[in-house]
Protein backbone atom coordinates (compact mmCIF):
# COMPACT_ATOMS: atom_id res chain seq x y z
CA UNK A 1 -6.69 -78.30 -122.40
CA UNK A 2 -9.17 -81.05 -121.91
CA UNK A 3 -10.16 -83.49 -124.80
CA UNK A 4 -13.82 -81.53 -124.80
CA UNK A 5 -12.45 -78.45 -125.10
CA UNK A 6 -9.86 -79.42 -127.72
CA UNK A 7 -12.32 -81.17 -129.94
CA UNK A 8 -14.91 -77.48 -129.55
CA UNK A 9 -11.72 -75.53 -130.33
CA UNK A 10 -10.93 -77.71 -133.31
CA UNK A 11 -14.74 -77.66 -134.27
CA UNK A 12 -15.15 -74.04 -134.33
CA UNK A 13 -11.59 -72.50 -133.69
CA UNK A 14 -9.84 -73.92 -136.16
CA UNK A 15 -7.78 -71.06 -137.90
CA UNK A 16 -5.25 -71.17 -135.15
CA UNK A 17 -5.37 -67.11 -135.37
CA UNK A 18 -4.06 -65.66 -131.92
CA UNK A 19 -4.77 -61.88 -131.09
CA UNK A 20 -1.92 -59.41 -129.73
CA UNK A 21 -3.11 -60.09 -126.48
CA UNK A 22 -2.22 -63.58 -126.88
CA UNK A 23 -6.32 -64.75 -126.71
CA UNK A 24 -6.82 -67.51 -129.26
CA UNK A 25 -9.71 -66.19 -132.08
CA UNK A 26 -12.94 -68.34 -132.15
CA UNK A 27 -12.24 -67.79 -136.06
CA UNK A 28 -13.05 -70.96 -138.76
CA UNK A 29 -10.72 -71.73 -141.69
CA UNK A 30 -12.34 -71.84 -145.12
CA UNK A 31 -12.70 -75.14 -146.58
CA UNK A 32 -12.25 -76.02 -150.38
CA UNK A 33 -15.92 -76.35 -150.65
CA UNK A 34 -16.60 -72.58 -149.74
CA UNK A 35 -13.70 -71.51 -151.55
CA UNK A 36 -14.43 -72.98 -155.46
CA UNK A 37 -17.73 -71.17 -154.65
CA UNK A 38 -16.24 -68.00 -154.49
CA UNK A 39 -13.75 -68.95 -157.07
CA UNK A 40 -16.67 -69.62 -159.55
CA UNK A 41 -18.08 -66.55 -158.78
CA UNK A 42 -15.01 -64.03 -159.32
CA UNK A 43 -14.61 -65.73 -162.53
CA UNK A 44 -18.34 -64.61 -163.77
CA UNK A 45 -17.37 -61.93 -162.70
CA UNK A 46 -14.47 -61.64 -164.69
CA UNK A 47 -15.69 -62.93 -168.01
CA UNK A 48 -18.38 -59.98 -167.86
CA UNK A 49 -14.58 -57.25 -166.51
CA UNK A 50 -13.47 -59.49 -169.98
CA UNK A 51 -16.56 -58.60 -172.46
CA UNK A 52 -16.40 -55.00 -171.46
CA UNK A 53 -12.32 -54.40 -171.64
CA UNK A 54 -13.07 -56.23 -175.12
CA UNK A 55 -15.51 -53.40 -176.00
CA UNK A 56 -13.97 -51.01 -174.90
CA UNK A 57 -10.65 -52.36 -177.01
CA UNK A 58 -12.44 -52.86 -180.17
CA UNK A 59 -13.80 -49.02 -179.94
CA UNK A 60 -10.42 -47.58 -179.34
CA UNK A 61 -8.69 -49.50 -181.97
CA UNK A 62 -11.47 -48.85 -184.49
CA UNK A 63 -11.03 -45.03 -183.36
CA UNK A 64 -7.39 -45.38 -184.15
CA UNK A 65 -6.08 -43.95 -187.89
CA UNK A 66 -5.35 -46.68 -190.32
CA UNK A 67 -1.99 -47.73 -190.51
CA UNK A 68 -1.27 -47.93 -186.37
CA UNK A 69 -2.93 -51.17 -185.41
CA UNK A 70 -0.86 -54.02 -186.05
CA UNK A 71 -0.77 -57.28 -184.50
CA UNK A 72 2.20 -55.75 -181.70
CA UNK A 73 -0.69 -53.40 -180.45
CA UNK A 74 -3.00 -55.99 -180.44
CA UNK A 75 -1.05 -58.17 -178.53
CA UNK A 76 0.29 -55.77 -175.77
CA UNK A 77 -3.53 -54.94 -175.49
CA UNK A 78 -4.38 -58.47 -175.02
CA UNK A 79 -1.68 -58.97 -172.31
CA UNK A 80 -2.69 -55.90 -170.72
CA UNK A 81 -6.25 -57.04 -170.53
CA UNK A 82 -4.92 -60.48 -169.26
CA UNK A 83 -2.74 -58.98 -166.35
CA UNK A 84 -5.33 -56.94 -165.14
CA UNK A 85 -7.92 -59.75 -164.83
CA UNK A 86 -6.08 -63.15 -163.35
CA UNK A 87 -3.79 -60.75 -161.27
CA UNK A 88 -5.26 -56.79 -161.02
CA UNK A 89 -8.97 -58.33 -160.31
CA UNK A 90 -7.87 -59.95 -157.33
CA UNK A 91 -5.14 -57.95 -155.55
CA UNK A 92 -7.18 -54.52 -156.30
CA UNK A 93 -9.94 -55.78 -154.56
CA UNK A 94 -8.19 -57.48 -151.56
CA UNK A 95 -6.61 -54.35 -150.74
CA UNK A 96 -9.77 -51.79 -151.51
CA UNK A 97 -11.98 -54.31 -149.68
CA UNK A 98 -10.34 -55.36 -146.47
CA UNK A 99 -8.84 -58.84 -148.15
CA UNK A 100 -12.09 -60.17 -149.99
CA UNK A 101 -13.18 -60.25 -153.76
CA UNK A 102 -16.45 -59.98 -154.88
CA UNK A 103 -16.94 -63.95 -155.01
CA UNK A 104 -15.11 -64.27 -151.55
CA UNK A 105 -17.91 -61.15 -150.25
CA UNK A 106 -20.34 -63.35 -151.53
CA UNK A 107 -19.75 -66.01 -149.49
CA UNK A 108 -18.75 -64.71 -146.35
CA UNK A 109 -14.96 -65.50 -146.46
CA UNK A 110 -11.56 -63.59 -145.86
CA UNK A 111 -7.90 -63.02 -146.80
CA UNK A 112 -6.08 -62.88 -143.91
CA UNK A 113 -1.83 -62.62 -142.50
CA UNK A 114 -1.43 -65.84 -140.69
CA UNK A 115 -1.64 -63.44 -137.59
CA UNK A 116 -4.81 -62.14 -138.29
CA UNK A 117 -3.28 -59.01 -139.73
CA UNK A 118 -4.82 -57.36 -143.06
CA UNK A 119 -3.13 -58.72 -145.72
CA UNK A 120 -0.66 -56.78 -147.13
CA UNK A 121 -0.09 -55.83 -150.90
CA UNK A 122 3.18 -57.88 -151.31
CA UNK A 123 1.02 -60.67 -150.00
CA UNK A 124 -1.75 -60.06 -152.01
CA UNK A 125 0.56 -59.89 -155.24
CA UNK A 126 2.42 -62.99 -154.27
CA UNK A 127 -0.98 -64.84 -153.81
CA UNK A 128 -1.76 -64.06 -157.16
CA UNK A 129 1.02 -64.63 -158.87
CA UNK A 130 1.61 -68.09 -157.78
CA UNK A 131 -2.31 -68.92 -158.35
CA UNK A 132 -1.94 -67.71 -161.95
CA UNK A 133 0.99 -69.83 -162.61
CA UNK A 134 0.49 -73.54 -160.75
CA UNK A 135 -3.04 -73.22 -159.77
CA UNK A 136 -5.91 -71.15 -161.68
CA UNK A 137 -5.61 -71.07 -164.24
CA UNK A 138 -2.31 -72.91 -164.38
CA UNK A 139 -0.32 -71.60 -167.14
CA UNK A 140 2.83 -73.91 -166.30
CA UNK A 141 1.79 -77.19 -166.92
CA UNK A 142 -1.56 -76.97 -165.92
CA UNK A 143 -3.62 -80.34 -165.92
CA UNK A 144 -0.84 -81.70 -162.59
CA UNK A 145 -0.64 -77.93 -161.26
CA UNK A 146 -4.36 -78.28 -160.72
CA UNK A 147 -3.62 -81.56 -159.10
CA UNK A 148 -1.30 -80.47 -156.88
CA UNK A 149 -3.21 -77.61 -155.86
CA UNK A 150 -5.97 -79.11 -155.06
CA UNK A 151 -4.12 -82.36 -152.96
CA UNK A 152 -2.35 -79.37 -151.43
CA UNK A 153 -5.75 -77.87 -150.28
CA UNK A 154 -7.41 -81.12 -149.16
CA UNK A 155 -4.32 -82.39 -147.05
CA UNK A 156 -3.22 -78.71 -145.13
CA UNK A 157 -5.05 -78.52 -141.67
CA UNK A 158 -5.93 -75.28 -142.43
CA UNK A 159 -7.58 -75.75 -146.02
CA UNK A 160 -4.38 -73.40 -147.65
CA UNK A 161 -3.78 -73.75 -151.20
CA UNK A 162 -0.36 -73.05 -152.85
CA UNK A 163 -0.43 -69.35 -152.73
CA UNK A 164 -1.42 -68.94 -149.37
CA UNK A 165 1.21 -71.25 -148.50
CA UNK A 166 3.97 -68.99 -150.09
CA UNK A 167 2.34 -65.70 -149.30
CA UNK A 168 2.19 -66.81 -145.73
CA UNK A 169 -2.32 -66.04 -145.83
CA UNK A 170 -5.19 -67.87 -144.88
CA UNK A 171 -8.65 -67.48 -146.24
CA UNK A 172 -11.44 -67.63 -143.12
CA UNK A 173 -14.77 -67.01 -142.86
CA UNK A 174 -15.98 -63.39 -141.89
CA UNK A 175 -19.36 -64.56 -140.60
CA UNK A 176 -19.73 -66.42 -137.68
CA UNK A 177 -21.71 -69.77 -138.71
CA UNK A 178 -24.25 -68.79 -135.75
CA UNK A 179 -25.05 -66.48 -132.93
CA UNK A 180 -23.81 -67.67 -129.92
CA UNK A 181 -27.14 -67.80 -127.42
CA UNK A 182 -26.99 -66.56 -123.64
CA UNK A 183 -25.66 -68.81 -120.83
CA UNK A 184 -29.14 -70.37 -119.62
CA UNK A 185 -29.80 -69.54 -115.51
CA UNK A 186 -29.55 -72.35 -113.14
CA UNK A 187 -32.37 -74.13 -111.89
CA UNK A 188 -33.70 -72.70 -108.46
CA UNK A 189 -33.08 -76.20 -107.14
CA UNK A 190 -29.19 -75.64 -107.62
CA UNK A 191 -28.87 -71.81 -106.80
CA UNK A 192 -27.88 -72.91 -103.01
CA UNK A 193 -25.41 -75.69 -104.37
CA UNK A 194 -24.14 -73.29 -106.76
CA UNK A 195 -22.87 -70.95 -104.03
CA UNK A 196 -21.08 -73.60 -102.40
CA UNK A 197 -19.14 -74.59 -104.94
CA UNK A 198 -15.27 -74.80 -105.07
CA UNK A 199 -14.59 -73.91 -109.13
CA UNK A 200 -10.66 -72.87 -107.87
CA UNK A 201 -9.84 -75.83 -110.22
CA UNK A 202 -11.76 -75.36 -113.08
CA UNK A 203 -9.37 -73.79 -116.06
CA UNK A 204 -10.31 -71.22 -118.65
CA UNK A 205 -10.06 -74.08 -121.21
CA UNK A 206 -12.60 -76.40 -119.56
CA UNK A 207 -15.44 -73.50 -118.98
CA UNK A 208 -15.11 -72.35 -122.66
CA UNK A 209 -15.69 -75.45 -123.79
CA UNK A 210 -19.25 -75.55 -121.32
CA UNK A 211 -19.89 -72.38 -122.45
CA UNK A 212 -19.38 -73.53 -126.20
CA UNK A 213 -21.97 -76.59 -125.66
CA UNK A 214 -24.81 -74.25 -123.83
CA UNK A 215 -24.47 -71.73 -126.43
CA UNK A 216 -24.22 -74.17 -129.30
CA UNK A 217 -25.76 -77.47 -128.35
CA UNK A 218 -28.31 -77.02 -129.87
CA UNK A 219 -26.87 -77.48 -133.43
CA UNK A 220 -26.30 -80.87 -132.51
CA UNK A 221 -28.11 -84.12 -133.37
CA UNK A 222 -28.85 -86.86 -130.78
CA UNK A 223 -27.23 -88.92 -129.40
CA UNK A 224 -23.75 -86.46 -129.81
CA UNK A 225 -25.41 -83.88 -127.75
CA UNK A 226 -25.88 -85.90 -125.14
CA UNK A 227 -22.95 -87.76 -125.11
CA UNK A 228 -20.97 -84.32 -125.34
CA UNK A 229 -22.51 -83.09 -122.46
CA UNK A 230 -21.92 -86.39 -120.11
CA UNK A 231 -18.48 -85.66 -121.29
CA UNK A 232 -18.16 -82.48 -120.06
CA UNK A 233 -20.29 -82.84 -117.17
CA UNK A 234 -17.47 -85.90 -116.02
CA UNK A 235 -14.75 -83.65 -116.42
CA UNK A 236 -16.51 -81.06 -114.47
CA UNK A 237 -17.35 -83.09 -112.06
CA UNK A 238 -13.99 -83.94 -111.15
CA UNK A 239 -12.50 -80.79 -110.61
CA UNK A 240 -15.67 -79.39 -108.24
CA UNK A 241 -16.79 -80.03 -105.09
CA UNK A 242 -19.42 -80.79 -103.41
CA UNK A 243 -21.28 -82.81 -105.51
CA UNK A 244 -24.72 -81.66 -107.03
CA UNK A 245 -28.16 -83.02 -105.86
CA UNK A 246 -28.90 -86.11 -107.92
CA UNK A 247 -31.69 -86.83 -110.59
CA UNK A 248 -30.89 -83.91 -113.09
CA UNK A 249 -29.99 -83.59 -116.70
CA UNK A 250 -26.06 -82.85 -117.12
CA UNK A 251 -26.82 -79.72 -118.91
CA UNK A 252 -28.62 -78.46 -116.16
CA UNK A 253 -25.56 -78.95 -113.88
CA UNK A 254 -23.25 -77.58 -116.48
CA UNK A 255 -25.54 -74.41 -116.76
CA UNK A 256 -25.04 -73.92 -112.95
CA UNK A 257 -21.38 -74.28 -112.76
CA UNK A 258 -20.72 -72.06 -115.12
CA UNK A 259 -23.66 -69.18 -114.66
CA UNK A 260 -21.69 -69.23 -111.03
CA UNK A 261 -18.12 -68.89 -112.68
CA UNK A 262 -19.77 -65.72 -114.43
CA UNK A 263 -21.35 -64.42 -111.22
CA UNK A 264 -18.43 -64.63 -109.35
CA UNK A 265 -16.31 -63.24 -111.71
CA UNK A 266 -18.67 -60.00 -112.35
CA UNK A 267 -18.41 -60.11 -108.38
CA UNK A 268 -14.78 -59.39 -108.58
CA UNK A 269 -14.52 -57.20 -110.87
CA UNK A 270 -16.95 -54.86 -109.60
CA UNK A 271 -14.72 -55.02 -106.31
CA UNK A 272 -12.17 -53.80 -108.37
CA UNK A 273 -13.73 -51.29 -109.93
CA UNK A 274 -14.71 -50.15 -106.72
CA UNK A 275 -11.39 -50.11 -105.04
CA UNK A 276 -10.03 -48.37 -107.66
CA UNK A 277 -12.53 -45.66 -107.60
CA UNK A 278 -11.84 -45.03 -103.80
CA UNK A 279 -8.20 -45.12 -104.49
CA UNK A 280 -7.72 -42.76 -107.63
CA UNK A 281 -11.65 -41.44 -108.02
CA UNK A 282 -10.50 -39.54 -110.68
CA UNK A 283 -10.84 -42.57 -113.24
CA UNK A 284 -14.18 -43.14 -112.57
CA UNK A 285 -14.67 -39.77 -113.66
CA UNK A 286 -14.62 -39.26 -117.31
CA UNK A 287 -15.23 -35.26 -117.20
CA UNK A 288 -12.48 -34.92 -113.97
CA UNK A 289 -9.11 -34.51 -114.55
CA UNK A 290 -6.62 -37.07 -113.55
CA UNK A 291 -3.81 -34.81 -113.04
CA UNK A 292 -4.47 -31.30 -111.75
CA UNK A 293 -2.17 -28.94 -112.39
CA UNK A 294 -1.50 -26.64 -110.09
CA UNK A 295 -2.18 -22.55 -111.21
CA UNK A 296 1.15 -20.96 -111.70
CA UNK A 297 2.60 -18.41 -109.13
CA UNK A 298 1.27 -14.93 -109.00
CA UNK A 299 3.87 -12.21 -110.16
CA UNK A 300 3.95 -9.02 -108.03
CA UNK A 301 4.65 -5.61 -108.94
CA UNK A 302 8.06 -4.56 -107.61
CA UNK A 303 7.77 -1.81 -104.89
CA UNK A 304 9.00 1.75 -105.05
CA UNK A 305 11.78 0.32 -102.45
CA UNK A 306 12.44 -2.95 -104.05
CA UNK A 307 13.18 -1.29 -107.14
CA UNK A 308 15.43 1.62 -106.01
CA UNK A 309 18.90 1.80 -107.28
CA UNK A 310 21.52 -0.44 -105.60
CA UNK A 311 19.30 -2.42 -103.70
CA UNK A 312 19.12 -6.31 -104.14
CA UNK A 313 15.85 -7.40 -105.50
CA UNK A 314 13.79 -10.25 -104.54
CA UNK A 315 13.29 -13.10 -106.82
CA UNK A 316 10.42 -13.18 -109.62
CA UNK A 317 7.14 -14.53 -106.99
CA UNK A 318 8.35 -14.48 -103.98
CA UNK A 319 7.39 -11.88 -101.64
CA UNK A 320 10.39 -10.39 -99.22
CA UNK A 321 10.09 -10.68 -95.70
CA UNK A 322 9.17 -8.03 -93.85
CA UNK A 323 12.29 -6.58 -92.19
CA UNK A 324 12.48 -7.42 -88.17
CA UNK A 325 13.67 -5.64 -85.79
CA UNK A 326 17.50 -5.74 -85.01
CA UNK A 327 19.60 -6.74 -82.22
CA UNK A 328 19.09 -8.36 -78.57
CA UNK A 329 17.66 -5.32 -77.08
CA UNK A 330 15.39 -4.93 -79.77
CA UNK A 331 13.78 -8.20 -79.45
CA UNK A 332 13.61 -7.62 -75.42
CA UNK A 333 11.34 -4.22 -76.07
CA UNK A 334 14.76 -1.88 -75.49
CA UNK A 335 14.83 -2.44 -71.56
């Protein structure tokens, strides 16, 4: 992969999430930033849960006869309460609400496998678990847990905290940070250059990163767009030939290579599409079908000879011959 396509990958890519076909996932990991927002928010969120499973305590005690509250029923109630916030909050939702609380839904972020599965319930539970005991709130020792969880956080590439380190999770964002704008046309100036060109060098790696920069460029401040795109445009450059008319912009060139790549490659796959429709027509049919089964034989009646007494019958579908006539002299008319 070339350095410009590395640093776009790294840029916007940087999950490291790869699909079952093996495509890496233009997916970003969530930052620490993002994430105490979402923290703060489930935990609004769970003072108000809090109030009302106080309420609703207080009335059900009260409702109680006198003589069965004690402080062993109000403590089991208070644990209960406490399980079912720090550790029932967070794994019911994650699983009810395809891996995001309400604070993570809020921001636009996601609990995910590390490959790009939907996390799992054991994961879920495990993620919870350890973030209730070293991290938030930190029951065991909790002034260096929260230390360590959050050098843990700053330091992985990946912005992982403790839990998603032993649950074997990431947390990513759900929304793309933009929409990604069409590949601009070339320039009629370079339409006849364009079709000249030799792009048999130029990798997958190298025109997603040009594609990246069109599409996105224009989230970036000068002089880093510009000094992207000479970068790009040099690598380009190298791998093409001939070389484009002079006195243009490097975007302009970039735009050309690659709206050519695209042409060239909807070129070929509409051959294909074609030859395959002349070849087996029945897949570019979606109403035909694509194996036709052939109707099953017709069963005759069996005649008044075939079925007398004695006589060999035919088998089921198949009609007997009719009988010929026998012998030499037969065949020669009886002369």
């Amino acid at each position: 992969m070339s350095a410009a396509a590395g640093g776009t990958a790294s840029a916007w890519g940087d999950a490291g999430l790869v699909s079952g076909e093996a495509v890496g996932l233009d997916v970003r990991a969530a930052r620490i930033g993002s994430r105490v927002l979402a923290l703060l928010i489930d935990v609004l969120l769970q003072l108000v849960f809090a109030l009302v499973l106080a309420v609703i305590a207080a009335l059900t005690l009260a409702a109680l006869p006198y003589g069965m509250v004690d402080a062993a029923l109000e403590g089991a109630l208070f644990t209960l309460g406490v399980v079912l916030l720090l550790v029932g909050y967070p794994v019911g939702f994650e699983r009810l609400n395809d891996g995001r609380t309400p604070g993570k839904a809020a921001v636009g972020l996601r609990v995910v496998s590390l490959d790009g599965a939907p996390v799992g319930l054991r994961q879920s539970l495990t993620r919870a678990l350890v973030g209730v005991a070293v991290e938030w709130p930190g029951l065991v020792l909790p002034l260096l847990s929260w230390v360590a969880g959050t050098t843990v956080m700053l330091t992985d590439p990946r912005g992982r905290r403790l839990g998603d380190l032993v649950a074997g999770t990431l947390v990513v964002h759900a929304r793309t940070a933009a929409r990604w704008r069409p590949v601009p046309a070339p320039v009629p100036v370079l339409v006849n250059w364009a079709g000249t060109l030799d792009l048999s060098r130029l990798g997958p790696d190298l025109a997603l990163a040009v594609r990246q920069y069109l599409t996105r460029g224009h989230q970036f401040a000068e002089p880093a767009r510009s000094d992207l795109a000479r970068q790009l445009w040099r690598e380009v450059s190298a791998l093409i030939t001939p070389a484009p008319p002079p006195g243009l912009p490097e975007p302009v060139y970039l735009a050309a290579v690659l709206y050519e790549r695209h042409r060239r490659a909807r070129h070929r796959l509409a051959g294909e599409r074609g030859l395959t429709a002349a070849l087996w027509p029945q897949l570019d049919s979606p109403t035909a079908d694509p194996l036709p089964v052939p109707a099953p034989p017709a069963i005759r009646a069996p005649t008044p000879v075939e079925a007398a007494p004695g006589r060999p019958r035919p088998p089921v579908g198949v009609r007997p011959s009719a009988p010929g006539r026998q012998g030499g002299a037969d065949r020669d008319g009886g002369h």
